[in-house]
C-alpha atoms as a PDB file:
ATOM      1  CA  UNK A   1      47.233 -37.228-137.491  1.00  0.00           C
ATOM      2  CA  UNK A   2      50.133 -36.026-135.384  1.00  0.00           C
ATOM      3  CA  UNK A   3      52.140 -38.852-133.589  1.00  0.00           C
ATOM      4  CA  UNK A   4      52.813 -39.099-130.129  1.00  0.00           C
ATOM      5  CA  UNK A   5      56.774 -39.032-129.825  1.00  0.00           C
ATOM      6  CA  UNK A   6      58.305 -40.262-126.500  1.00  0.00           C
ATOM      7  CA  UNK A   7      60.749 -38.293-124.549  1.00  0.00           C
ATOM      8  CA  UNK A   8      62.427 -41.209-122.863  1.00  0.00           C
ATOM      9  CA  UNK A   9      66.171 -40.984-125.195  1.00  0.00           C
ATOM     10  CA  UNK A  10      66.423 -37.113-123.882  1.00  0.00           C
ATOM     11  CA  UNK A  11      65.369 -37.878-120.678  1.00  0.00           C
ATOM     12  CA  UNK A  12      67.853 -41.105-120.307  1.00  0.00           C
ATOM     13  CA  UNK A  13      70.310 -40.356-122.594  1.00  0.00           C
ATOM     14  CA  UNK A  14      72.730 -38.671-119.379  1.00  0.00           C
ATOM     15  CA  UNK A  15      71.582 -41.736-117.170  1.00  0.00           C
ATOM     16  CA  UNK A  16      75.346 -42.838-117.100  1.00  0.00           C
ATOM     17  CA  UNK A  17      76.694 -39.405-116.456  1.00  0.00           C
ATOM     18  CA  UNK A  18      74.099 -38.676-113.707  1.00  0.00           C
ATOM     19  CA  UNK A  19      75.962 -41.376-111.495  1.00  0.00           C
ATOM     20  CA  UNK A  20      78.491 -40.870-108.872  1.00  0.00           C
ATOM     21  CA  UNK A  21      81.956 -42.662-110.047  1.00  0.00           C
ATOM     22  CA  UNK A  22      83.861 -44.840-108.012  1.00  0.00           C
ATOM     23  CA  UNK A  23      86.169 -42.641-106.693  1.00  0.00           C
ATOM     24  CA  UNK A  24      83.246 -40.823-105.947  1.00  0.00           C
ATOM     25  CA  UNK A  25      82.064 -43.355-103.588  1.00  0.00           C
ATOM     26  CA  UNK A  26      84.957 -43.954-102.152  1.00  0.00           C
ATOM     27  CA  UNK A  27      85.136 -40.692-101.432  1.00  0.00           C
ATOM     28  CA  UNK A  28      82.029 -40.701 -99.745  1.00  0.00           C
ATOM     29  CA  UNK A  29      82.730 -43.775 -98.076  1.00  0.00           C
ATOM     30  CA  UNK A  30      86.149 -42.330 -96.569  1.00  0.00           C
ATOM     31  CA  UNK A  31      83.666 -39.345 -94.997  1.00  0.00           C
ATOM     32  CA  UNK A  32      80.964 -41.245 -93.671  1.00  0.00           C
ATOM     33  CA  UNK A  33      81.896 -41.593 -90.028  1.00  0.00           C
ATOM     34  CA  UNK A  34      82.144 -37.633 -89.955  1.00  0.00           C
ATOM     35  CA  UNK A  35      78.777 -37.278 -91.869  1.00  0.00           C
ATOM     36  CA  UNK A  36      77.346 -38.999 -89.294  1.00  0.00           C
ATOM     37  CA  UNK A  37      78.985 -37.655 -86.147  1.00  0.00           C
ATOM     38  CA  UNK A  38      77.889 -34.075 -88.207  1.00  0.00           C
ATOM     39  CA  UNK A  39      74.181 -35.695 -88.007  1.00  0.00           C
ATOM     40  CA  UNK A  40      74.293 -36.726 -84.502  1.00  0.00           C
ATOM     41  CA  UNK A  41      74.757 -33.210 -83.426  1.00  0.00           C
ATOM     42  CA  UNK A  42      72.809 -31.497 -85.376  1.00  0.00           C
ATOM     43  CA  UNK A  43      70.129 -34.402 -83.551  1.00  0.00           C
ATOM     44  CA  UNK A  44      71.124 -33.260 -80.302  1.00  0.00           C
ATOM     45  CA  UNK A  45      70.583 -29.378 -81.421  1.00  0.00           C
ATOM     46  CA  UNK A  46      67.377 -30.117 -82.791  1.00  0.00           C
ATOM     47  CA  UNK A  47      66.311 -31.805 -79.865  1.00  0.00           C
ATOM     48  CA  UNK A  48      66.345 -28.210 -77.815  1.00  0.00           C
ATOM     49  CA  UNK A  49      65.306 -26.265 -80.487  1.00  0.00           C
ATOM     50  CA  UNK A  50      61.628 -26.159 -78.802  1.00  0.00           C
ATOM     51  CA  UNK A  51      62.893 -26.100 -75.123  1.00  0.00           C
ATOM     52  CA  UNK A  52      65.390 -24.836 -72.439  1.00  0.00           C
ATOM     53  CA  UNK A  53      68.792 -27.243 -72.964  1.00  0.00           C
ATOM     54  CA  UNK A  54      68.764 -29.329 -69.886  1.00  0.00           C
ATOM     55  CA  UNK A  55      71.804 -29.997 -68.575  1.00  0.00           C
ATOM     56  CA  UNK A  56      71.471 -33.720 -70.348  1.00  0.00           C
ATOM     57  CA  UNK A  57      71.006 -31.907 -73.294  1.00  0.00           C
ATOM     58  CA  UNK A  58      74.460 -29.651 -72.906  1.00  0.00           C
ATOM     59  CA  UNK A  59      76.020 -32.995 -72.021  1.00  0.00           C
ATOM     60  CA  UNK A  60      74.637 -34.583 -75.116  1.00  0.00           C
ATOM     61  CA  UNK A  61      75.200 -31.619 -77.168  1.00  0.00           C
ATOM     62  CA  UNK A  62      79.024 -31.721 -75.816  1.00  0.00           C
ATOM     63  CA  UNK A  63      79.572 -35.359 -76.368  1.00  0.00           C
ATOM     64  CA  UNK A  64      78.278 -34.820 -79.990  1.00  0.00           C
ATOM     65  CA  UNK A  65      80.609 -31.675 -80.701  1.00  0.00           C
ATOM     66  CA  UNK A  66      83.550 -33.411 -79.527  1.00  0.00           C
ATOM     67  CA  UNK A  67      82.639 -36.616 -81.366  1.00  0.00           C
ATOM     68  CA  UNK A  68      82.668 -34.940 -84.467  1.00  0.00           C
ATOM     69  CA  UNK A  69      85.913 -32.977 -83.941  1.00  0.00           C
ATOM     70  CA  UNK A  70      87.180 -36.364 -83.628  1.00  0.00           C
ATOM     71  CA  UNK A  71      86.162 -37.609 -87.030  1.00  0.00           C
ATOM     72  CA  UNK A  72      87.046 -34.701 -88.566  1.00  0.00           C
ATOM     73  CA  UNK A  73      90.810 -34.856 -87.161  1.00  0.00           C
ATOM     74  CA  UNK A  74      90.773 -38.788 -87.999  1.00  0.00           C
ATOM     75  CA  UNK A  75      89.899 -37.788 -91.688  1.00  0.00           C
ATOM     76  CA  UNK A  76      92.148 -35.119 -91.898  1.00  0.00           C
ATOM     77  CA  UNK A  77      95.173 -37.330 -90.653  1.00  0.00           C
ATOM     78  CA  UNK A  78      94.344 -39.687 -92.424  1.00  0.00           C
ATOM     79  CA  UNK A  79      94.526 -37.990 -95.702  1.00  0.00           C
ATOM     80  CA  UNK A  80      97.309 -35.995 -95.289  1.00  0.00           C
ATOM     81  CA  UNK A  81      99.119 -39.256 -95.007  1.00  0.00           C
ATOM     82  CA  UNK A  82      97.966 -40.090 -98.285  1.00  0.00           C
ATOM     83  CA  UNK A  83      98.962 -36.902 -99.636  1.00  0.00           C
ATOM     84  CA  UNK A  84     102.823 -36.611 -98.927  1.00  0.00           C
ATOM     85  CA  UNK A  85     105.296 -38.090-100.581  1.00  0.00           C
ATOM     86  CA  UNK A  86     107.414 -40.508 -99.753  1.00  0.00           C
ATOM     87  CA  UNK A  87     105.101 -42.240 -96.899  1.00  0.00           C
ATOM     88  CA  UNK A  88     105.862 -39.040 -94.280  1.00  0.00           C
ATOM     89  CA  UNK A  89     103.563 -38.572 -92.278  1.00  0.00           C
END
């Protein structure tokens, strides 16, 4: 009679490993406003992707592009401020 042996140590065994850390998160928490404003546009692309851009759409599609400039300059100061010694900005 053969036994039935469970694969549940292999398959758990890296559990703890498989998780983000906590600089990790904080990471991804420092990113999330230009995550989003990179979703938001891609929203207002999608949105035309069947149809002729209206000119709400362009506007929308303008709004979003500069809104995520934005965040990406906000994250970028902000981390090079991090990043230099002495507290120069």
């Amino acid at each position: 009679m053969n036994t039935i042996v469970t694969v549940q140590d292999a398959v758990t065994a890296f559990a703890d490993f498989m998780e983000p850390t906590n600089a990790e998160l904080d990471a991804i928490e420092q990113e999330m406003p230009v995550i989003l404003a990179d979703v938001d546009l891609l929203d207002a692309h999608i949105v035309t992707l069947d149809r002729t851009p209206t000119e709400v759409d362009d506007r929308r599609i303008r709004r979003a592009r500069r809104r995520a400039l934005a965040a990406r300059v906000a994250l970028l100061n902000r981390t090079a401020g991090e990043s230099l010694p002495g507290g120069a900005a």
